[in-house]
C-alpha atoms as a PDB file:
ATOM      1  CA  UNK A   1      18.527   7.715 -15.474  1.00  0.00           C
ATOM      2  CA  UNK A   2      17.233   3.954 -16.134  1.00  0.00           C
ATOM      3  CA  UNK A   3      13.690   3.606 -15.332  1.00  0.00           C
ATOM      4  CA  UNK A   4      11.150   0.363 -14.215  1.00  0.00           C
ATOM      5  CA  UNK A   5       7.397  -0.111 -15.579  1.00  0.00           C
ATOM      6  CA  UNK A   6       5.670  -0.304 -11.998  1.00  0.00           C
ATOM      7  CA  UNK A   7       1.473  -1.222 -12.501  1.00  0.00           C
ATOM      8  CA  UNK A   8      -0.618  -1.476  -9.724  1.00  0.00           C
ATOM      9  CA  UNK A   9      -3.594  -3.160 -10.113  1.00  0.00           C
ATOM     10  CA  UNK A  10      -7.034  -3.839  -7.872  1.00  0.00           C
ATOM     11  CA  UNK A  11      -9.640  -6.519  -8.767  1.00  0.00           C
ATOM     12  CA  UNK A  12     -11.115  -3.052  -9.350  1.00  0.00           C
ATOM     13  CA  UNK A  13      -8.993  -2.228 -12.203  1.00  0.00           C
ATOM     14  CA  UNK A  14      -5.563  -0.332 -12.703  1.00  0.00           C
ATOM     15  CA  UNK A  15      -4.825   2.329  -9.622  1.00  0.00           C
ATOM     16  CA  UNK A  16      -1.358   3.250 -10.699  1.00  0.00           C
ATOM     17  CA  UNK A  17       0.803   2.819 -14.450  1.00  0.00           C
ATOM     18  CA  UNK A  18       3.953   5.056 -14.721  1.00  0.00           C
ATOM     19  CA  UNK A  19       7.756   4.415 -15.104  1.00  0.00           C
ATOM     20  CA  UNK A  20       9.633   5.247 -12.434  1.00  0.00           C
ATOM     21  CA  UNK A  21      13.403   5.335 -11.171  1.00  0.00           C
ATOM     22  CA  UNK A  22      13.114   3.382  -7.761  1.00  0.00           C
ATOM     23  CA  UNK A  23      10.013   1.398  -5.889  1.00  0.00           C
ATOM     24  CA  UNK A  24      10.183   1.263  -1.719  1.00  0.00           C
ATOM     25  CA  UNK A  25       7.583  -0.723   0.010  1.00  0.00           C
ATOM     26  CA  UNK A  26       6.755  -3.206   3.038  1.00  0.00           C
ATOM     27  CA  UNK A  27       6.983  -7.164   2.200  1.00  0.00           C
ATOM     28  CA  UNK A  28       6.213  -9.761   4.731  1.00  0.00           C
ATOM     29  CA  UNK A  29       9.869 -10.492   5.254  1.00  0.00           C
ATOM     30  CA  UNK A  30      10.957  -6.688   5.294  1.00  0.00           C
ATOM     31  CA  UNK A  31      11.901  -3.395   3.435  1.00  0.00           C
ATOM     32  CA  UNK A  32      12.312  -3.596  -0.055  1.00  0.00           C
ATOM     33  CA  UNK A  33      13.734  -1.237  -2.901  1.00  0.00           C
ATOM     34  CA  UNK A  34      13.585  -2.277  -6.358  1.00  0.00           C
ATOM     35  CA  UNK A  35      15.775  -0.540  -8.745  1.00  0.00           C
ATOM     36  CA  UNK A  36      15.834  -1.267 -13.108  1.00  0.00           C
ATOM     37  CA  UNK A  37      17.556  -4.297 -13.220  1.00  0.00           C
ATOM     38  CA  UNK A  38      16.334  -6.170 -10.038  1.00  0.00           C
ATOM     39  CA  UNK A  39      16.162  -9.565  -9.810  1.00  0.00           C
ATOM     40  CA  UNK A  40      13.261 -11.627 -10.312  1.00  0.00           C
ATOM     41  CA  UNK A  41      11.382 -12.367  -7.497  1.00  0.00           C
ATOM     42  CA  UNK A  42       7.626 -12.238  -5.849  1.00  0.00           C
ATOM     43  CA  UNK A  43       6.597 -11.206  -2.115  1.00  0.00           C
ATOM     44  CA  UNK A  44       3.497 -10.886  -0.258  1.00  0.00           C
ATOM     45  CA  UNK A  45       3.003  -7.425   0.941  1.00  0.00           C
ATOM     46  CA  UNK A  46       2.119  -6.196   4.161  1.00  0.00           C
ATOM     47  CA  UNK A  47      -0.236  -3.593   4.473  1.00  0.00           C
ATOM     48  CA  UNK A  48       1.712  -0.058   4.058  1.00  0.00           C
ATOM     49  CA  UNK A  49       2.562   2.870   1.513  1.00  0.00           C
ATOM     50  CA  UNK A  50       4.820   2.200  -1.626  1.00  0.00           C
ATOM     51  CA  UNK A  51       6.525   4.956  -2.712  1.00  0.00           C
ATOM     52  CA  UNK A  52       7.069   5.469  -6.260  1.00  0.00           C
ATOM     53  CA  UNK A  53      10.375   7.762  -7.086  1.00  0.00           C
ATOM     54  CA  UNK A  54      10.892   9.357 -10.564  1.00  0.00           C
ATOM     55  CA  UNK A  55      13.231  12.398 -11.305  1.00  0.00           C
ATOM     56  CA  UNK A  56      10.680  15.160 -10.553  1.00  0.00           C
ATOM     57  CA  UNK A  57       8.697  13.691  -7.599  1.00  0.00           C
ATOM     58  CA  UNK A  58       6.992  11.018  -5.717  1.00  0.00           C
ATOM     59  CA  UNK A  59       4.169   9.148  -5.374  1.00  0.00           C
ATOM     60  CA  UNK A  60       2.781   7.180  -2.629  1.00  0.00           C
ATOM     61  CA  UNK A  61       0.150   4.680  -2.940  1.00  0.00           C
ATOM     62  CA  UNK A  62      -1.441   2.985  -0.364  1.00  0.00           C
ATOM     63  CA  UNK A  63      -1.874  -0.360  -0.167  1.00  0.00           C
ATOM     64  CA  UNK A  64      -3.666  -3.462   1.909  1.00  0.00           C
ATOM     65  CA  UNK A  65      -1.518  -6.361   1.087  1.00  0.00           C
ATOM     66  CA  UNK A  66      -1.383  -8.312  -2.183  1.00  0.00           C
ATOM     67  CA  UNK A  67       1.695  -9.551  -4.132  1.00  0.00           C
ATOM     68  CA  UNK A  68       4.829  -7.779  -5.634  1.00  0.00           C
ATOM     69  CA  UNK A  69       5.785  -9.009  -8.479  1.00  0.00           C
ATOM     70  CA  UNK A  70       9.554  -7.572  -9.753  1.00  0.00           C
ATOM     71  CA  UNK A  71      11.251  -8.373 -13.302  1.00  0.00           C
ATOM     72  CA  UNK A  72      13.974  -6.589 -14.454  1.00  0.00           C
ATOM     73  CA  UNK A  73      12.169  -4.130 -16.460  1.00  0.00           C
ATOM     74  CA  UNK A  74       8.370  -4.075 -14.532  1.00  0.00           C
ATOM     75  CA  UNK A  75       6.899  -4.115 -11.086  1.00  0.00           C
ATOM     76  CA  UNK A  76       3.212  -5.171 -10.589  1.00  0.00           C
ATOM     77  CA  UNK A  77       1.659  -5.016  -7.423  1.00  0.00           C
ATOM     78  CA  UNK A  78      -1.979  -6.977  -7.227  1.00  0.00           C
ATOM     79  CA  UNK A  79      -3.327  -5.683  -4.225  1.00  0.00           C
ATOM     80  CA  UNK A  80      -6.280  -6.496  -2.251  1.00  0.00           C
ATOM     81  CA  UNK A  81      -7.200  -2.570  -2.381  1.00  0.00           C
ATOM     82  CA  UNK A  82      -5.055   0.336  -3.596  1.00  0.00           C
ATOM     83  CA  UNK A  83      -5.125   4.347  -3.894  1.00  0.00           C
ATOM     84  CA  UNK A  84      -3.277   6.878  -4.879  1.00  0.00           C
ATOM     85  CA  UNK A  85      -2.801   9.258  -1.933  1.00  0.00           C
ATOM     86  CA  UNK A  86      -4.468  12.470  -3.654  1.00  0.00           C
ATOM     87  CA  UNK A  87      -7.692   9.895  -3.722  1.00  0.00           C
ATOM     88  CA  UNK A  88      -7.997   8.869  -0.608  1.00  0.00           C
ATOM     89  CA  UNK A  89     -11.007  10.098   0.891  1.00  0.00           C
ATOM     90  CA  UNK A  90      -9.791  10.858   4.884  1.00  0.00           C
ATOM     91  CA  UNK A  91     -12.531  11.594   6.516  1.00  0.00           C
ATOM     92  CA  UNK A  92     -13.679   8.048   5.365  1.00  0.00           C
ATOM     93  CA  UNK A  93     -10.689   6.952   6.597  1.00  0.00           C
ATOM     94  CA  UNK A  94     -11.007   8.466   9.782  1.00  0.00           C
ATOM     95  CA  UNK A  95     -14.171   6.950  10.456  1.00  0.00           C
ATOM     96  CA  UNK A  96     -12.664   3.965   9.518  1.00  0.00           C
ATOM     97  CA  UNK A  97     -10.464   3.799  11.792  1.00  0.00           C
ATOM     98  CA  UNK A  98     -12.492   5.014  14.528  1.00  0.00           C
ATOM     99  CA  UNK A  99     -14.596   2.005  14.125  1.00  0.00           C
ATOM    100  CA  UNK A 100     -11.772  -0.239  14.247  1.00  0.00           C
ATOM    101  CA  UNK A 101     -10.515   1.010  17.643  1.00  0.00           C
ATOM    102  CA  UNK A 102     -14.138   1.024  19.425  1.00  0.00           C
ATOM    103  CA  UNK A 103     -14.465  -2.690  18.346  1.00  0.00           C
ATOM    104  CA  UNK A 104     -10.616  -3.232  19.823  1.00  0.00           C
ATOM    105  CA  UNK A 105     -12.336  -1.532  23.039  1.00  0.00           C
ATOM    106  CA  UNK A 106     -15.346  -3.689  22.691  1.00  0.00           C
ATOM    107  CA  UNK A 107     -13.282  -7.046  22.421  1.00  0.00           C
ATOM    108  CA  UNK A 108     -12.175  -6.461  25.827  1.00  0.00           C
ATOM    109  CA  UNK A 109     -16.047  -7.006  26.709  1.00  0.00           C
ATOM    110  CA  UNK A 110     -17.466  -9.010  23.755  1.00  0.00           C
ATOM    111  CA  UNK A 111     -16.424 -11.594  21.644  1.00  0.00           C
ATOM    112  CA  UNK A 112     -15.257  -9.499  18.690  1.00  0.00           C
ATOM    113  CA  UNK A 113     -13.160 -10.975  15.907  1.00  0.00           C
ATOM    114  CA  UNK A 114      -9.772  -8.796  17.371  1.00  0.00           C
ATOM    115  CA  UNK A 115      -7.795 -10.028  14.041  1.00  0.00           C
ATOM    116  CA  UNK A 116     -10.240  -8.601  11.743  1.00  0.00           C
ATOM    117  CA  UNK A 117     -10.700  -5.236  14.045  1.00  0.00           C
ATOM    118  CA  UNK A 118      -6.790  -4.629  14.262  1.00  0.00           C
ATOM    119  CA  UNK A 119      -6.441  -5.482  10.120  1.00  0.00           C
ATOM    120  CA  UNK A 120      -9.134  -2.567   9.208  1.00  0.00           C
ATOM    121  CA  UNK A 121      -7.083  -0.574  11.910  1.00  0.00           C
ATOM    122  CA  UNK A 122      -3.810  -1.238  10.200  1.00  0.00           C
ATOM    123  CA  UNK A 123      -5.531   0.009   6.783  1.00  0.00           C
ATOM    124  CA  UNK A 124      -7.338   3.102   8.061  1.00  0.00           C
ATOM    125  CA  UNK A 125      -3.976   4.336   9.681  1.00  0.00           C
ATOM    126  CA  UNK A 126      -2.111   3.485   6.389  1.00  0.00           C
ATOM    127  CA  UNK A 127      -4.556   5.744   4.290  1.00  0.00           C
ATOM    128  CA  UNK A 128      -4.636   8.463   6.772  1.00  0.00           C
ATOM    129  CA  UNK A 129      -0.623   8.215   6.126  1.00  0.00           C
ATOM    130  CA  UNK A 130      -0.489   8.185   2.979  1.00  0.00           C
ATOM    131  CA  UNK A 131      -2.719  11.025   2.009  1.00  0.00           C
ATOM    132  CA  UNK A 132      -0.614  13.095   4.022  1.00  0.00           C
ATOM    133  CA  UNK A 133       2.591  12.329   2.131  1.00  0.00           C
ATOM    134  CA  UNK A 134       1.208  13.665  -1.254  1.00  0.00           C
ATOM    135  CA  UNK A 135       1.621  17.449  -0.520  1.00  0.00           C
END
């Protein structure tokens, strides 16, 4: 089966380099999945898992927005942050997302920034997610 170069890259550095046979993830305006061949085109991604889909398995990786860049024969994601769900430390997660929803709670009593709050929400749930899809 035809396969796609898909690179996912941090400021960080490279989280993810493999060829794969299909790439599924969230863009502002919707689901996409890319197959070899695709069309050109870029999106801004929404905070979610992309799933990566060779012949043998596949791999999630969780990301918190960026861009999607598709050509016919690679995919690069540049995202804001990025891991691979076997690397994504949970309980940090956890915490993370604990801390989120006390300063939702809080907002309704303070002047919290509620945009910022429900963002680091959004991205704790997502990496709680994902780690659980890599088993």
């Amino acid at each position: 089966m035809k396969t796609i170069k898909v690179s996912v890259v941090t400021p960080d550095g490279p989280v993810y380099e493999s060829d794969v046979e299909m790439v599924s993830t969230k863009a502002e305006s919707g689901e996409l999945g890319i197959l070899p061949g695709h069309i050109p085109m870029v999106a801004p991604l929404q905070i979610g898992a992309v799933r990566l889909k060779t012949q043998s398995k596949t791999d999630f990786v969780a990301v918190s927005g960026g861009l999607l860049e598709v050509r016919p024969d690679q995919v690069t994601i540049l995202a804001q942050s990025a891991e691979q769900a076997d690397e994504i430390d949970v309980e940090r997660a956890i915490r993370a997302r604990e801390r989120a929803e006390q300063r939702l709670q809080e907002q309704k009593r303070e002047n919290v920034d509620f945009k910022r709050a429900e963002l680091a929400l959004q991205r704790a749930v997502n990496r709680i997610t994902v780690s659980e899809k890599h088993f």
